[in-house]
C-alpha atoms as a PDB file:
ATOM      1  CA  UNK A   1     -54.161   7.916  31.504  1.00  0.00           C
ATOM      2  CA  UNK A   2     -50.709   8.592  30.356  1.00  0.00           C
ATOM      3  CA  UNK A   3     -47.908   6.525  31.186  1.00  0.00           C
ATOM      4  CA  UNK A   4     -45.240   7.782  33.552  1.00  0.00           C
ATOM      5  CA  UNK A   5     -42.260   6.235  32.242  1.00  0.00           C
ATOM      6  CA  UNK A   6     -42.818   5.045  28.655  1.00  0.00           C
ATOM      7  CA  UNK A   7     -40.571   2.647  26.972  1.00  0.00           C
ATOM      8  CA  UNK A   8     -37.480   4.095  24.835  1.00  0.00           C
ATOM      9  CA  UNK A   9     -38.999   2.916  21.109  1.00  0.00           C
ATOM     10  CA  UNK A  10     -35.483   1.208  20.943  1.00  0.00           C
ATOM     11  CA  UNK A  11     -36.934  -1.248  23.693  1.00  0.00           C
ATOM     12  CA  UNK A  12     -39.765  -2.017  21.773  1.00  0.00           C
ATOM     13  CA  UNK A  13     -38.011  -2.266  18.351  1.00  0.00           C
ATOM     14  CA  UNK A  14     -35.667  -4.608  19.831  1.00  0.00           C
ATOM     15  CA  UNK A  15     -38.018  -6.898  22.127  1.00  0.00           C
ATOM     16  CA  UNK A  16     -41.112  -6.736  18.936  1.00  0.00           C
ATOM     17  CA  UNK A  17     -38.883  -6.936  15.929  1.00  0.00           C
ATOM     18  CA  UNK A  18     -35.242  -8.342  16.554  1.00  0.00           C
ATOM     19  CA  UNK A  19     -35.946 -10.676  19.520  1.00  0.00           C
ATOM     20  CA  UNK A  20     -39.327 -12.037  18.135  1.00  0.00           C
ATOM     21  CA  UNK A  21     -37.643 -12.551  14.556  1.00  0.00           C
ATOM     22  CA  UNK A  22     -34.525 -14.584  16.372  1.00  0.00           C
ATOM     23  CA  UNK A  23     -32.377 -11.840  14.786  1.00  0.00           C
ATOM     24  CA  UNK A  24     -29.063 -10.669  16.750  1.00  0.00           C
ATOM     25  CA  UNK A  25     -28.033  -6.671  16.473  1.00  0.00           C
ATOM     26  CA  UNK A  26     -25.292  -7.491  13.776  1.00  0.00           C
ATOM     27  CA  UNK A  27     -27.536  -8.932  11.750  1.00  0.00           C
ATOM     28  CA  UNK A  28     -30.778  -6.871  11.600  1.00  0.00           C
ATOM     29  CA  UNK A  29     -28.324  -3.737  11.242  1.00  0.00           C
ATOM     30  CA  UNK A  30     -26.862  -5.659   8.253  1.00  0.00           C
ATOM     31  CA  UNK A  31     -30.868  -5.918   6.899  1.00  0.00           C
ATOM     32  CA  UNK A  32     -31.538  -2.359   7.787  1.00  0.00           C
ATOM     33  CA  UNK A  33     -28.532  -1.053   6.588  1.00  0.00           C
ATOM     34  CA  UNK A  34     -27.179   0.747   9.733  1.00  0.00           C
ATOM     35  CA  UNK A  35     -23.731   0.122  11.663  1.00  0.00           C
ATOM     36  CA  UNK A  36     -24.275  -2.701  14.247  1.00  0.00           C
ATOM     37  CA  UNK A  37     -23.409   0.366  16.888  1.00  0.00           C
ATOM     38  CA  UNK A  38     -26.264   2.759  15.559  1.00  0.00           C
ATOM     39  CA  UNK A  39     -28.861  -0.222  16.048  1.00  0.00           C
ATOM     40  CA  UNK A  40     -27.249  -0.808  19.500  1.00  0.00           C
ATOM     41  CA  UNK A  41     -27.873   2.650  20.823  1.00  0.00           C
ATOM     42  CA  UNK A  42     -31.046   2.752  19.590  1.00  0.00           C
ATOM     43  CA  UNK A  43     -31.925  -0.552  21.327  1.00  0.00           C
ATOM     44  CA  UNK A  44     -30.000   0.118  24.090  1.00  0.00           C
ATOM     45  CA  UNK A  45     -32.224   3.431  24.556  1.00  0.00           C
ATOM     46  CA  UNK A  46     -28.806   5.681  24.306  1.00  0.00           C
ATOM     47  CA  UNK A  47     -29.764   7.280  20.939  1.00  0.00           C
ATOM     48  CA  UNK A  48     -33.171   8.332  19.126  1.00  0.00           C
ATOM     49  CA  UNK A  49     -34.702   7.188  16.592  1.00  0.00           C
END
């Protein structure tokens, strides 16, 4: 059955990766190697991935 309102992949990047690794935005966008705003729209579910 498919899901009617899946979660943005941002949502699940930031509640799997940054959350569960006790990372803040700033610094997993300094690790990835994106601006902290990229990584916040993306998390934030305001830009794609």
């Amino acid at each position: 059955m498919a899901m009617k309102n899946p979660p943005h992949p941002g949502e699940i990047i930031r509640e799997e990766i940054i959350e569960a690794l006790g990372l803040t935005v700033t610094s997993a966008a300094e690790v990835l190697g994106v601006r902290r705003a990229t990584l916040s729209d993306v998390t934030n579910g305001k830009a794609s991935v």
